[in-house]
Protein backbone atom coordinates (compact mmCIF):
# COMPACT_ATOMS: atom_id res chain seq x y z
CA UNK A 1 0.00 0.00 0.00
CA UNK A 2 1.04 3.75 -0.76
CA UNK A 3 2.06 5.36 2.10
CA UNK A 4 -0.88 8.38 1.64
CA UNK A 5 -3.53 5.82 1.81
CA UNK A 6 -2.18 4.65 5.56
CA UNK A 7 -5.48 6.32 6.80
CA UNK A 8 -7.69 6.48 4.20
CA UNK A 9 -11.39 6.63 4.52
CA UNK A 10 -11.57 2.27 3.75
CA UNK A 11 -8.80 1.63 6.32
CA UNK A 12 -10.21 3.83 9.16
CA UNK A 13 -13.54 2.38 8.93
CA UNK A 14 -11.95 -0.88 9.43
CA UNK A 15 -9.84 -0.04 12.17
CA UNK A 16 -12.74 1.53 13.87
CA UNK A 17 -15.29 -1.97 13.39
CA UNK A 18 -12.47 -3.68 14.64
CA UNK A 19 -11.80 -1.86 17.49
CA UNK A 20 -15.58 -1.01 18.37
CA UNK A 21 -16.28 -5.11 17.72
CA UNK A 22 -13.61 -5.42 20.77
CA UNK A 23 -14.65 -2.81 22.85
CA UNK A 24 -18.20 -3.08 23.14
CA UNK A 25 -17.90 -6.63 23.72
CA UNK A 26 -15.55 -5.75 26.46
CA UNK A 27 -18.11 -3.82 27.82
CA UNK A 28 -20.84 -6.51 27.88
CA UNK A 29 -17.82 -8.96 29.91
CA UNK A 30 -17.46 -6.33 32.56
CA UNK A 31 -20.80 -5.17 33.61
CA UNK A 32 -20.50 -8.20 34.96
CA UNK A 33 -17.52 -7.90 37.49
CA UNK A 34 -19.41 -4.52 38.76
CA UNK A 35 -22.53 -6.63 39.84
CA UNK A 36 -21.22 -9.58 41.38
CA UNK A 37 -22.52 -9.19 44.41
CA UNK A 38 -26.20 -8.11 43.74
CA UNK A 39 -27.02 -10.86 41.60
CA UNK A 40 -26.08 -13.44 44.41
CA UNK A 41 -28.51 -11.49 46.16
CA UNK A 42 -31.01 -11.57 43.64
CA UNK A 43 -30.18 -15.13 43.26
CA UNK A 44 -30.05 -15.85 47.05
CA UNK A 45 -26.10 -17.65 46.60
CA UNK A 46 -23.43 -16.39 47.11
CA UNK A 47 -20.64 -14.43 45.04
CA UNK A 48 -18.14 -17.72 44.76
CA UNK A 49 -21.23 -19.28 43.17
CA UNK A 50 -21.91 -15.79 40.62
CA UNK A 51 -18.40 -16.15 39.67
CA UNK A 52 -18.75 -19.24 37.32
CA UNK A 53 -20.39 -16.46 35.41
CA UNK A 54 -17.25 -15.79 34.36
CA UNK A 55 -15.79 -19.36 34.22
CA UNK A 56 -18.14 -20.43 31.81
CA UNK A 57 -18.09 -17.09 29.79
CA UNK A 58 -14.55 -17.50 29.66
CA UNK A 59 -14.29 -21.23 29.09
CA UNK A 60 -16.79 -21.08 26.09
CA UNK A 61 -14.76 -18.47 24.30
CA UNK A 62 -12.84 -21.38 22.45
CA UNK A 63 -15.69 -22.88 20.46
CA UNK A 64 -16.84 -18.96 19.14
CA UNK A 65 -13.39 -18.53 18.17
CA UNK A 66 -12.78 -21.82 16.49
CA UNK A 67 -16.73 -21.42 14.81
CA UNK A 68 -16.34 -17.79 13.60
CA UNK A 69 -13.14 -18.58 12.89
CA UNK A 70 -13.63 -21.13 10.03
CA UNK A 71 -16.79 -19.37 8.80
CA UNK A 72 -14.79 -16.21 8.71
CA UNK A 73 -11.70 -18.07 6.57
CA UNK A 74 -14.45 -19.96 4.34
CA UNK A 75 -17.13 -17.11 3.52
CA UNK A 76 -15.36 -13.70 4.75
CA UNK A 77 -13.97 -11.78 7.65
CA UNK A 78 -16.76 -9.06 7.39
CA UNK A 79 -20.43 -11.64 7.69
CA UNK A 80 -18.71 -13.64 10.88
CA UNK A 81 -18.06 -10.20 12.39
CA UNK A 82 -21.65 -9.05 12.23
CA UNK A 83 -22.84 -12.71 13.23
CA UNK A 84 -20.40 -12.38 16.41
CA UNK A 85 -21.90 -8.65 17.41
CA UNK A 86 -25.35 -9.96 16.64
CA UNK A 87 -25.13 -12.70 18.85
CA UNK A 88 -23.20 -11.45 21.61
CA UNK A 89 -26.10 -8.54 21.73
CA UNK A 90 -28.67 -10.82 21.97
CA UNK A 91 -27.26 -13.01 24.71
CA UNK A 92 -26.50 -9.84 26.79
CA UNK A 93 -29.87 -8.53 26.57
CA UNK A 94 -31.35 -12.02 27.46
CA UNK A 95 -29.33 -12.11 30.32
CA UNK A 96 -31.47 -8.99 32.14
CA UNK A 97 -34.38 -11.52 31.84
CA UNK A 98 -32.39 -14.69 33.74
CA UNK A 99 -35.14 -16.10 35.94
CA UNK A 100 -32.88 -18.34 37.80
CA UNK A 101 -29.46 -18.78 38.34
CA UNK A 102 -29.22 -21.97 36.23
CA UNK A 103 -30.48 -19.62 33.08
CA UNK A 104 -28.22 -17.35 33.74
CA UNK A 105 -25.00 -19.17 33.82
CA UNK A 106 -26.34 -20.95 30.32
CA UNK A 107 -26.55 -17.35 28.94
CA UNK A 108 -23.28 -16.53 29.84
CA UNK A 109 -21.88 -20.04 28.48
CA UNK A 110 -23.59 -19.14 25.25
CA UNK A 111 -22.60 -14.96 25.56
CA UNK A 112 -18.83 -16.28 25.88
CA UNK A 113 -19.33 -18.19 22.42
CA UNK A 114 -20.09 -15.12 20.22
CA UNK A 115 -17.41 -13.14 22.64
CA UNK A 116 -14.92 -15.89 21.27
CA UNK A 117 -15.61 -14.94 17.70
CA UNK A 118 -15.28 -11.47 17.54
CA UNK A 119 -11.54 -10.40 18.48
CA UNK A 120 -9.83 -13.21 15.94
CA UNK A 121 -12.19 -12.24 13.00
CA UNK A 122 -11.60 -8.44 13.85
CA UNK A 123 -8.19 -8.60 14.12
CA UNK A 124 -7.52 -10.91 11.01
CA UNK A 125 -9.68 -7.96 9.49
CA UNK A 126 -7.91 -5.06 10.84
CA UNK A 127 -4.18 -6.61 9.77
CA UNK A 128 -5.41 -7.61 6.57
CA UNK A 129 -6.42 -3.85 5.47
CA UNK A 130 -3.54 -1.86 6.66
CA UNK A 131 0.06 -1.06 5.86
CA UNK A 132 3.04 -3.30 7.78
CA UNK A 133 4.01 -0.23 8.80
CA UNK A 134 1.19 0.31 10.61
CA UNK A 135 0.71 -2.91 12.35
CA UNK A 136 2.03 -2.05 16.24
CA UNK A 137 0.00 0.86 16.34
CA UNK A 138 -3.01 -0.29 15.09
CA UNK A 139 -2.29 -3.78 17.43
CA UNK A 140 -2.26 -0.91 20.36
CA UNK A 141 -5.05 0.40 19.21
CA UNK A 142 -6.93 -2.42 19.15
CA UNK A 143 -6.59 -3.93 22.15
CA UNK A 144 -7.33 -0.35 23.83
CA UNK A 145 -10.85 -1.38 23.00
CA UNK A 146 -11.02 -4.28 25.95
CA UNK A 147 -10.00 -1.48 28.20
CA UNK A 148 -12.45 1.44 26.41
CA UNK A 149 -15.15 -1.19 27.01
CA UNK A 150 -13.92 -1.90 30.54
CA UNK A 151 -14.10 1.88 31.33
CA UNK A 152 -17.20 2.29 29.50
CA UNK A 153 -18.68 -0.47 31.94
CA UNK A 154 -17.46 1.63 34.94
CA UNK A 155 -18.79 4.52 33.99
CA UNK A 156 -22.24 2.93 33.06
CA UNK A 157 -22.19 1.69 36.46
CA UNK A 158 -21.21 5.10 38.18
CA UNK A 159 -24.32 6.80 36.46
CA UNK A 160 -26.73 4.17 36.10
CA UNK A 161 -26.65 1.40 38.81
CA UNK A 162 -28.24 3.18 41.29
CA UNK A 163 -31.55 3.85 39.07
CA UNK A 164 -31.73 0.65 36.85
CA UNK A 165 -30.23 -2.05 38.70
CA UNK A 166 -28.06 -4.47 36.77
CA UNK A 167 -30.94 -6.37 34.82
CA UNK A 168 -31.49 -2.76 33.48
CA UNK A 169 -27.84 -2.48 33.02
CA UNK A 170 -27.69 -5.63 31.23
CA UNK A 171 -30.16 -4.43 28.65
CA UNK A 172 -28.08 -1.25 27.77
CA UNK A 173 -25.66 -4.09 26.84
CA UNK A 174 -27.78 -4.81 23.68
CA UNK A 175 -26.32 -1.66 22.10
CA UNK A 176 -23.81 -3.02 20.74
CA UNK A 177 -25.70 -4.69 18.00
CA UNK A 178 -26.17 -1.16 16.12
CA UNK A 179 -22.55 -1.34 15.51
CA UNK A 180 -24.02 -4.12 12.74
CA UNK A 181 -25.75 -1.39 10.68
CA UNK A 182 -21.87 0.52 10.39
CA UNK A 183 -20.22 -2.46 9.42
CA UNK A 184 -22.56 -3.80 6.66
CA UNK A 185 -22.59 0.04 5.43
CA UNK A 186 -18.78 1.30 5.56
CA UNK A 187 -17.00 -1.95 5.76
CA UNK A 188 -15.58 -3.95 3.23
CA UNK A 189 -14.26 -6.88 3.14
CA UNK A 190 -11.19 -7.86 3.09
CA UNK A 191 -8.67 -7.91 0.49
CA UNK A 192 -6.11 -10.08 1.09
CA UNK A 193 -9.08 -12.72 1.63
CA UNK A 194 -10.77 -11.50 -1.30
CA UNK A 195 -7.42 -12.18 -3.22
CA UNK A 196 -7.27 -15.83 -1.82
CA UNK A 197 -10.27 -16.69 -1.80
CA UNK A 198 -10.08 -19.26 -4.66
CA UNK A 199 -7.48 -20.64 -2.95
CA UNK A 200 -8.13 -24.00 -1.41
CA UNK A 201 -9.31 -23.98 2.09
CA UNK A 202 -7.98 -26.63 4.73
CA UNK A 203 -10.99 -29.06 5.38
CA UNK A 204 -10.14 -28.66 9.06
CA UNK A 205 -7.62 -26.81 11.24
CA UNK A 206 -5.68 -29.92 12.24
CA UNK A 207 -4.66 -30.33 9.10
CA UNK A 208 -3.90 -26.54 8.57
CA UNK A 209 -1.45 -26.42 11.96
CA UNK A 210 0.54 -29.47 10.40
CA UNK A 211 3.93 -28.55 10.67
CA UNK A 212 3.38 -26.07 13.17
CA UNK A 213 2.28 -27.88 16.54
CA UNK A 214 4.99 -26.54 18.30
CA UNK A 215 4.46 -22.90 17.43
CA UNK A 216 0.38 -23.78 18.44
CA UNK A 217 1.50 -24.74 21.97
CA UNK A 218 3.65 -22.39 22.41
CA UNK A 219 0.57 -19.80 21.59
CA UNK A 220 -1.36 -21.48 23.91
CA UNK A 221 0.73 -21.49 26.42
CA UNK A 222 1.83 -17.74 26.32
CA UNK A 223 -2.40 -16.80 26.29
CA UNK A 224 -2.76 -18.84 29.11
CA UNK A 225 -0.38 -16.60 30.93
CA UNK A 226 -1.86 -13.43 29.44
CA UNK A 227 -5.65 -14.62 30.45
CA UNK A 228 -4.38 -15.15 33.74
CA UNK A 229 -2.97 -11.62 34.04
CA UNK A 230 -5.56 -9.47 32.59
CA UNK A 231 -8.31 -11.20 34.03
CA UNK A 232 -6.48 -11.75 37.27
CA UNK A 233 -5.66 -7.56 37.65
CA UNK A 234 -8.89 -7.35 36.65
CA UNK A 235 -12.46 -9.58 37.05
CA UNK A 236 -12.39 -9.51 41.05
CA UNK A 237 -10.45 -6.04 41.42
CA UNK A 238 -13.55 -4.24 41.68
CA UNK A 239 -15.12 -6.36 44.16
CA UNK A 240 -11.94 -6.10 46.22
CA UNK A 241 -12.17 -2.29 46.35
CA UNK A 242 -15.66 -2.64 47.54
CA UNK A 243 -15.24 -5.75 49.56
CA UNK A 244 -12.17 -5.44 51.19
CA UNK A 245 -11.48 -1.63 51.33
CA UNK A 246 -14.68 -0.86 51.54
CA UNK A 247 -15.11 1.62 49.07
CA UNK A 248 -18.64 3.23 47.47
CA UNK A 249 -20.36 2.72 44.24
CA UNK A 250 -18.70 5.99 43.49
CA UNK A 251 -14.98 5.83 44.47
CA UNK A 252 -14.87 2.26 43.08
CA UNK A 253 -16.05 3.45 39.42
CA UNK A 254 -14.17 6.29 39.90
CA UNK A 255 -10.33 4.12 40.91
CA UNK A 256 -11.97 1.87 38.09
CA UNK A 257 -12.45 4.36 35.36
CA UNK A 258 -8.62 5.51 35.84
CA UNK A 259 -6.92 2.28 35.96
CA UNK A 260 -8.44 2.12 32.15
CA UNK A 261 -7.37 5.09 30.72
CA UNK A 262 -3.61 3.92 32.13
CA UNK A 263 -4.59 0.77 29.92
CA UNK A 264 -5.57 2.26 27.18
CA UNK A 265 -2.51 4.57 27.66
CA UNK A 266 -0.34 0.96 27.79
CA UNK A 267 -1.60 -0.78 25.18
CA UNK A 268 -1.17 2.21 22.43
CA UNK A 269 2.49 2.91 23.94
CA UNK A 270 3.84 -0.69 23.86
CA UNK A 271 2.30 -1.32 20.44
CA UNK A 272 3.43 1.08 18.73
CA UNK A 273 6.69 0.56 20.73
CA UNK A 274 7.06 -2.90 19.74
CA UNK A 275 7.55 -1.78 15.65
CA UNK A 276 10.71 -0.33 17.06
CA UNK A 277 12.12 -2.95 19.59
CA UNK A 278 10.23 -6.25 18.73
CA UNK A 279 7.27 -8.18 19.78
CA UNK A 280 8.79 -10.02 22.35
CA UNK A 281 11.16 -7.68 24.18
CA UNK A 282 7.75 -5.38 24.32
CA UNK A 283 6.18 -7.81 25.93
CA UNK A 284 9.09 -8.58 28.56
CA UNK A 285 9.47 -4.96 29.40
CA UNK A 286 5.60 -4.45 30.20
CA UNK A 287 5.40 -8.06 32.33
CA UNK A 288 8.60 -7.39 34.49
CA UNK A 289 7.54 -3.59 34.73
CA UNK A 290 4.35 -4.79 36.39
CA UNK A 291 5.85 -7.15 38.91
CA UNK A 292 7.36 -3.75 40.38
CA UNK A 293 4.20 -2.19 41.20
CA UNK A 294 1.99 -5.10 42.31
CA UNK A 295 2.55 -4.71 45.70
CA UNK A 296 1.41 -1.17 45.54
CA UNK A 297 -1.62 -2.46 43.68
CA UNK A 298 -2.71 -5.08 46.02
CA UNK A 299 -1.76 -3.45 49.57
CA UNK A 300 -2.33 0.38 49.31
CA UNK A 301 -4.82 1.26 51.49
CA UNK A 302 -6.31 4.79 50.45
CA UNK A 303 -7.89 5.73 46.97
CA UNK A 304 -6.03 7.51 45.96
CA UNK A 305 -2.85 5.20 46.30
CA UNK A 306 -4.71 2.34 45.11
CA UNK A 307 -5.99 4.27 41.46
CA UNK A 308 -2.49 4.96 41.38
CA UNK A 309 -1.45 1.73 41.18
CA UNK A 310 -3.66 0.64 39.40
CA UNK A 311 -3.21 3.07 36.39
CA UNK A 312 0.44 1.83 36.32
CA UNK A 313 -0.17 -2.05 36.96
CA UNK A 314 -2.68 -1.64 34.26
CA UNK A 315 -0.57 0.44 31.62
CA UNK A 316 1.95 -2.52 32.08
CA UNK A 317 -0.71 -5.48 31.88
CA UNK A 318 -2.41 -3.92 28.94
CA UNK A 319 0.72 -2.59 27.41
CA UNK A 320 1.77 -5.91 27.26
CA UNK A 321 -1.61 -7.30 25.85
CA UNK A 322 -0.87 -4.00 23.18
CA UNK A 323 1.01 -6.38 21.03
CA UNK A 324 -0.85 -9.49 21.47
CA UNK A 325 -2.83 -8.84 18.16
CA UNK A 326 -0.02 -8.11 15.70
CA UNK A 327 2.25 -10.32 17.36
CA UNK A 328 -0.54 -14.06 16.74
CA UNK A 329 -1.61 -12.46 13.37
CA UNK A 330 1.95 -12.65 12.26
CA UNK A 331 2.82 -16.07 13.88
CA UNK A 332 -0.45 -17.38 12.31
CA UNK A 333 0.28 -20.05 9.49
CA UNK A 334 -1.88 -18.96 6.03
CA UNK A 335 -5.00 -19.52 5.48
CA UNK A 336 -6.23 -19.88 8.77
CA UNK A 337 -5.38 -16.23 10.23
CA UNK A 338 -9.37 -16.02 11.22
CA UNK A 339 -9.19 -18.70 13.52
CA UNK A 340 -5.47 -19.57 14.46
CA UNK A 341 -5.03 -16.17 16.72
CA UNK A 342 -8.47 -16.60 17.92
CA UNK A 343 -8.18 -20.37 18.80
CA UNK A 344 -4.87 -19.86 20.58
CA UNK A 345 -6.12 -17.26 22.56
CA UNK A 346 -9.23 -18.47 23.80
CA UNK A 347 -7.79 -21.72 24.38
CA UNK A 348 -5.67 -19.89 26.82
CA UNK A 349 -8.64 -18.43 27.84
CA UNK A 350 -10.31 -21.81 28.57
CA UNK A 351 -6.95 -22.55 30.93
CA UNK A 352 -7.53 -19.11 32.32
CA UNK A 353 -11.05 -19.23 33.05
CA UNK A 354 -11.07 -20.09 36.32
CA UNK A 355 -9.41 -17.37 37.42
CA UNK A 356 -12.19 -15.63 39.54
CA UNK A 357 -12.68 -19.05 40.94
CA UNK A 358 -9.37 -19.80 41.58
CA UNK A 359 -8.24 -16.01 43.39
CA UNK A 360 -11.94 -15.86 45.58
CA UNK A 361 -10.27 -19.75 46.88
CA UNK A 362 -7.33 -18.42 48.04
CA UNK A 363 -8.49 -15.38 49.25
CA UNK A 364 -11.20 -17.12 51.41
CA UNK A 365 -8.29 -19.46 52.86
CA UNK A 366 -5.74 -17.06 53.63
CA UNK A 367 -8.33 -15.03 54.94
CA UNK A 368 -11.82 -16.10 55.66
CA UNK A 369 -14.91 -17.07 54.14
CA UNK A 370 -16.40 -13.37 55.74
CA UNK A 371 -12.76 -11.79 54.74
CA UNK A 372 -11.89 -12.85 52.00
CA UNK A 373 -7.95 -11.66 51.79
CA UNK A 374 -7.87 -10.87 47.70
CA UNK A 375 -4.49 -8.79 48.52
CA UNK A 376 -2.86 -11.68 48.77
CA UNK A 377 -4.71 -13.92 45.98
CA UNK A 378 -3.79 -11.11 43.31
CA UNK A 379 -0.09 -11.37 43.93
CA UNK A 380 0.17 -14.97 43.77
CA UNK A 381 -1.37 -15.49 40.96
CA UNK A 382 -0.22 -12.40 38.45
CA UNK A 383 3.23 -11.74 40.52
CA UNK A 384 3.29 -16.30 38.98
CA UNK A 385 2.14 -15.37 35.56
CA UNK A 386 3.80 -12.12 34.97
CA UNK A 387 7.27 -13.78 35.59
CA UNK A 388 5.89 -16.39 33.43
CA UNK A 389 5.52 -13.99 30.52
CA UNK A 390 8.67 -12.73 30.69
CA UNK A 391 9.94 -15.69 30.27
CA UNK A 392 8.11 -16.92 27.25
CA UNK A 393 8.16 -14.00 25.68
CA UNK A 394 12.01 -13.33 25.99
CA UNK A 395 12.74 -16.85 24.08
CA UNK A 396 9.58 -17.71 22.02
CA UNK A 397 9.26 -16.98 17.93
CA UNK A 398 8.67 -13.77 16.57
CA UNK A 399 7.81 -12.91 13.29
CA UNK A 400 7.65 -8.98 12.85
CA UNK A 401 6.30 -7.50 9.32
CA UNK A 402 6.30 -10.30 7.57
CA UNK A 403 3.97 -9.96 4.48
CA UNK A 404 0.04 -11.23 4.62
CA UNK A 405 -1.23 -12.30 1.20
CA UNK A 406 -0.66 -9.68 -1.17
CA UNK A 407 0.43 -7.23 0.75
């Protein structure tokens, strides 16, 4: 591509679907985390029980990306976007009308399905329409949408908790299915597909990862580690706030709302960063950077200590996440660059997933069932992961710029 079409009118409306796709799913995942604690009232359990929610969400994430992934190499990148959006709209919404807690948890299985689908098809998308140039900025970019959605959640719940509860809040997270009527009008599809298309496509994605086994594990591996570090900085963090520091509606979206603009901040820095320095030291230098401020994170007492923290733990998880995108859409083998990222990730996901689980275990035995101690839970399990990352990033592949298709 010609250097004066790097943001043409085609190319920014593909960025943005992409990056809306992620974000306002984002947003549906995290209303969630904000509400813990009234639905197990509402439910009459108990927040342990609310957080297979997330398990399941989580856990389910696989199959979307492995479904929309195929339909998205077979038929197109833009029709499995919409599909995702559609779906994960309609699940949202029909989660405000759970009757029981049984219904709800099914609705989250099958929410985490189209959630699964849309960041591998909208990534493959995104990297597909843009120069190589451009690739660790847009990768920022991005993944700043799981934090924009994450901060759009907080604010959502700042303003509108109080007066609509979270069925009603739930219901504002059908929104996102306008975004449908933007993509089908200003969004093309891909080129580089396009291009390929009469190419043949592998009857199944075993057969596409022969040769290249190693390289999947190794993916799957390294998103395990990120899953556990976003969503353990992240799922139970506002709960903890509330729980343990006993913080209001208020001061919790408000520590909330600034921790995601230092991850938005992270993920655009240490994307477009890692065009200059490489995928994997990027990643290394955000990972260690946040095993520095963890204990800052989990143990400051006031708010204005712990927000912070928080903006700087979450600049380095996210800024670290920043070149996730690029840095699976360039490891992907060929003809499977819809589902390969996607797969890996949500695989790791599915390793990941019980995360909320796993940190409200500890925290209940270190502390107690009434105090929980989540202080302590959120070091051992990201200070574990984030040294983890480090590692595997500092001696796993890399593959920066190389060419997609025709590009």
């Amino acid at each position: 591509m010609d250097a004066k079409e790097v943001w043409s009118p085609t190319q920014r409306h593909i960025v943005a679907a992409s990056f809306l796709g992620w974000m306002l799913d984002a947003f549906d995942f995290f209303l969630v985390v904000f509400v813990l604690k009234r639905i197990a009232g509402d439910f009459g359990t108990d927040v342990k029980s609310i957080t297979y929610a997330i398990f399941l969400t989580l856990a389910m994430r696989p199959v979307g990306a492995f479904l929309f992934g195929r339909v998205a190499d077979h038929y197109g990148r833009r029709p499995a976007l919409m599909a995702s959006v559609l779906l994960y709209s309609a699940m949202e919404c029909a989660s405000a009308f759970a009757p029981t807690l049984t219904v709800f948890l099914v609705l989250r299985a099958l929410y985490g399905v189209a959630m699964g689908g849309e960041w591998g098809v909208g990534a493959s998308l995104a990297f597909e329409s843009i120069p190589v140039r451009s690739r660790g900025l847009v990768s920022g970019m991005l993944q700043a949408g799981y934090p924009c959605g994450y901060l759009l959640a907080s604010v959502v719940f700042g303003l509108l908790f109080d007066h609509i509860g979270w069925r009603g809040m739930f219901i504002v997270g059908a929104a996102p299915a306008l975004l449908v009527l933007y993509i089908r009008s200003k969004v093309p599809e891909s080129a580089v597909w396009t291009a390929t298309r009469s190419a043949p496509v592998a009857k199944s994605l075993w057969h596409s990862l022969s040769g290249h086994w190693l390289l999947a594990l190794y993916a799957i591996a390294l998103m395990t580690c990120f899953n556990f570090f976003s969503h353990g900085t992240q799922d139970l963090y506002p709960h903890f706030l509330e729980a343990q520091r006993g913080f209001s509606t208020g001061t919790t979206s408000i520590i909330a709302i600034v921790y995601n603009i230092g991850a938005i901040c992270g993920g655009i820095v240490f994307g477009t960063l890692s065009s200059r320095i490489g995928r994997r030291r990027a990643i290394a230098i955000a990972a260690g950077l946040s095993l520095l401020v963890m204990p800052f994170w989990a143990y400051a007492l006031t708010p204005l200590a712990l927000a912070a923290a928080a903006f700087v733990m979450q600049f380095m998880v996210q800024g670290a996440w920043g070149v996730v995108p690029v840095h699976l859409n360039e490891l992907s083998p060929e003809g499977i660059r819809a589902t390969f990222p996607g797969f890996v990730y949500q695989l790791g996901n599915l390793l990941a997933s019980y995360n909320a689980t796993l940190q409200t275990t500890i925290a209940e035995n270190h502390g107690s069932v009434a105090q929980p101690d989540f202080s302590f839970a959120f070091v051992v399990v990201v200070g574990t992961v984030a040294a983890l990352l480090v590692v595997l990033a500092s001696f796993g592949p890399e593959r920066r710029d190389v060419r997609f298709g025709l590009q």
